[in-house]
Protein backbone atom coordinates (compact mmCIF):
# COMPACT_ATOMS: atom_id res chain seq x y z
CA UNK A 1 -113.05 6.24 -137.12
CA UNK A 2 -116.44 7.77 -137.31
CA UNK A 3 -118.29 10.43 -139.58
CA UNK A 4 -120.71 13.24 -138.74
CA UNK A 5 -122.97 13.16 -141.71
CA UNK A 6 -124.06 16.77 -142.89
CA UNK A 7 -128.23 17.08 -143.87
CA UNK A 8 -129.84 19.33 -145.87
CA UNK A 9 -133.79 20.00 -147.07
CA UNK A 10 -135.28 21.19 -150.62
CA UNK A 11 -138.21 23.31 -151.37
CA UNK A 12 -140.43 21.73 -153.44
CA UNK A 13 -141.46 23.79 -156.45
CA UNK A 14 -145.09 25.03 -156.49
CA UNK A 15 -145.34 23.37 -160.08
CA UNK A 16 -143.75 19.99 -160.26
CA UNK A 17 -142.90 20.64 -163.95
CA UNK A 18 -139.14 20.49 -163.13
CA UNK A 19 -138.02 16.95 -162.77
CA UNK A 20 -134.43 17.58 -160.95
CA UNK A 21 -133.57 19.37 -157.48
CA UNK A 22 -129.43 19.33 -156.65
CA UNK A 23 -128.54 18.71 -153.00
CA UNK A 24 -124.95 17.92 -152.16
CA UNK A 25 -124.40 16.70 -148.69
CA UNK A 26 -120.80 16.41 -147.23
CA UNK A 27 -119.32 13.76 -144.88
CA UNK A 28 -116.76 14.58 -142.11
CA UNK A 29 -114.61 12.28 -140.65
CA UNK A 30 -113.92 13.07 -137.26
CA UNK A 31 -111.52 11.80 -134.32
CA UNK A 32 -114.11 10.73 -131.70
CA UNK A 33 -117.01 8.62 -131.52
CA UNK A 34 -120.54 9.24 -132.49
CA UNK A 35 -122.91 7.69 -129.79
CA UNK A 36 -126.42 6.84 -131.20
CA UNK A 37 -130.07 5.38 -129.82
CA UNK A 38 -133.53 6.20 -129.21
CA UNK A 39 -135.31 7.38 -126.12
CA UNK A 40 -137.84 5.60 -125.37
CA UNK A 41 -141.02 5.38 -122.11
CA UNK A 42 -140.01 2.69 -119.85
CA UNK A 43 -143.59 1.68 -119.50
CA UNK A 44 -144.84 1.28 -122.92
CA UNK A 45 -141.36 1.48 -125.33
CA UNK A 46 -143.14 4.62 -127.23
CA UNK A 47 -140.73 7.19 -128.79
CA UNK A 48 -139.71 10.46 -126.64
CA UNK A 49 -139.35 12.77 -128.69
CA UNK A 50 -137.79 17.03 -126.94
CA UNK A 51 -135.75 14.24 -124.19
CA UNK A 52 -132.50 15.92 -123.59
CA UNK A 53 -129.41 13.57 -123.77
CA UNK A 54 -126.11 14.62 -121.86
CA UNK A 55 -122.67 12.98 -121.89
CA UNK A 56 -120.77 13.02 -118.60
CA UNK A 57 -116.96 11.94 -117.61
CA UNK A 58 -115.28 11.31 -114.82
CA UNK A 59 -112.85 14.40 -114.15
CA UNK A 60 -109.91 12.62 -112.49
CA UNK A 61 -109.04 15.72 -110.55
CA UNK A 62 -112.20 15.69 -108.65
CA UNK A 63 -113.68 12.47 -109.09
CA UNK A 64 -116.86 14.39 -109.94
CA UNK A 65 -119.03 14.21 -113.25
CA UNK A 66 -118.36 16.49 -115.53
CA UNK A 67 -120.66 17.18 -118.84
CA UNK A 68 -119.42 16.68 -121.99
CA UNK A 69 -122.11 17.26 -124.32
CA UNK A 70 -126.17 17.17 -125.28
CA UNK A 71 -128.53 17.02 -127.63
CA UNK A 72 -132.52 16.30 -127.73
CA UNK A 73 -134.28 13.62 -129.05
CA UNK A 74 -135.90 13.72 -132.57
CA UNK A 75 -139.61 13.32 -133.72
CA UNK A 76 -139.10 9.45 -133.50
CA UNK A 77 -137.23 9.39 -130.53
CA UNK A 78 -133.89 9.32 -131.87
CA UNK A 79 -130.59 10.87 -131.08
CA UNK A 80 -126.88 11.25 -131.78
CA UNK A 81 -124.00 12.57 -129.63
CA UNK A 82 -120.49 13.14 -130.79
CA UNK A 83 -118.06 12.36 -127.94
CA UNK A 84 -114.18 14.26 -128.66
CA UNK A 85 -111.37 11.94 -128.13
CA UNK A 86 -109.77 14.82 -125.67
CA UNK A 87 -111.24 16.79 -122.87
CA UNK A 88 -109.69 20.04 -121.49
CA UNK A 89 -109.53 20.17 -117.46
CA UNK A 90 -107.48 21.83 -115.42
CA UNK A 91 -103.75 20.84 -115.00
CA UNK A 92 -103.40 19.37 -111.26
CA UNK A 93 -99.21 19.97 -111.56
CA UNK A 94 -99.70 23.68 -112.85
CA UNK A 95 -102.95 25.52 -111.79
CA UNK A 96 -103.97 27.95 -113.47
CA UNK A 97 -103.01 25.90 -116.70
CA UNK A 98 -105.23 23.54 -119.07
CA UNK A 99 -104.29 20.37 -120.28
CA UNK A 100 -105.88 17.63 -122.89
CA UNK A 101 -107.91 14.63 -120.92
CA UNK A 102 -107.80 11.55 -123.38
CA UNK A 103 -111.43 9.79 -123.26
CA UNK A 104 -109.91 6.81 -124.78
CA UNK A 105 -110.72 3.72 -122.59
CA UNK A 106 -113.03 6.54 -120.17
CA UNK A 107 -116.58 5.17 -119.07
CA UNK A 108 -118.92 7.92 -120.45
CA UNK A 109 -121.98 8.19 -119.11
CA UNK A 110 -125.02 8.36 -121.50
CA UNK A 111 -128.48 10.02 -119.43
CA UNK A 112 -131.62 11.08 -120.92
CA UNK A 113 -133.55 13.59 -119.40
CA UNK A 114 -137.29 14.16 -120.01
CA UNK A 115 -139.33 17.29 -117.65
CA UNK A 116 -142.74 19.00 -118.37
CA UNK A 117 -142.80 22.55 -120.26
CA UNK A 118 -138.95 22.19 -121.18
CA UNK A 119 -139.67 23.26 -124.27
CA UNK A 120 -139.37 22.07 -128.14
CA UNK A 121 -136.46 22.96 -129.94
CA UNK A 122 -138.25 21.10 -133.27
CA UNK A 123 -141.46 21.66 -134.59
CA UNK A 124 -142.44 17.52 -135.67
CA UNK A 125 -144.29 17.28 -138.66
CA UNK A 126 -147.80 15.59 -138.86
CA UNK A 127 -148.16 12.30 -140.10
CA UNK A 128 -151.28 11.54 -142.08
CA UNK A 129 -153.36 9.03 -140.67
């Protein structure tokens, strides 16, 4: 089984006279599988950070990749995908109808994509040097 982990952030007070800050952070456990790595340049093994990282599958009716899901990379190059156990695709016995694809025992395909001016959906924070 696997577990999508929630996050959360504080707000630090302007005077640090107060010693305790409550977060609670909730885990979820979910049906599928979380895929995790890092993106990072094949020349020099530094971090990508903005890459967006699509899942594909096979759709049996068509034989044709098919996404499945993305995400981007973090500040340190790090990402994590959360693959469904089921995919909806058309019903080759009734058109018009949907059915549930079971990934289980599927190849997914895993590709990171990196392009000029795509964008940041992050802000990373400086590190002091």
């Amino acid at each position: 089984m696997s577990y999508i982990l929630s996050a959360s952030s504080v707000q630090m007070p302007t005077t640090m006279e107060q010693d305790q800050l409550a977060v609670d952070l909730g885990i979820t456990e979910v049906e599928g599988v979380v895929v995790h790595g890092k993106i990072t340049d094949g020349e020099n093994a530094e971090p990508i950070e903005g890459a967006i990282v699509k899942a594909f599958f096979t759709n049996p009716n068509t034989e044709e990749l098919e996404g499945l899901t993305h995400t981007f990379s973090g500040c340190d190059g790090n990402y994590m995908l959360y693959i469904p156990p089921t995919v909806e695709i058309d019903d080759s016995e009734n058109p018009g109808q949907k059915i549930d694809y079971p990934l289980a025992g599927k190849e997914i395909i895993i590709q990171a994509v990196g392009a000029e001016n795509i964008g940041d959906p992050y802000e990373c924070p400086e590190v002091p040097t």
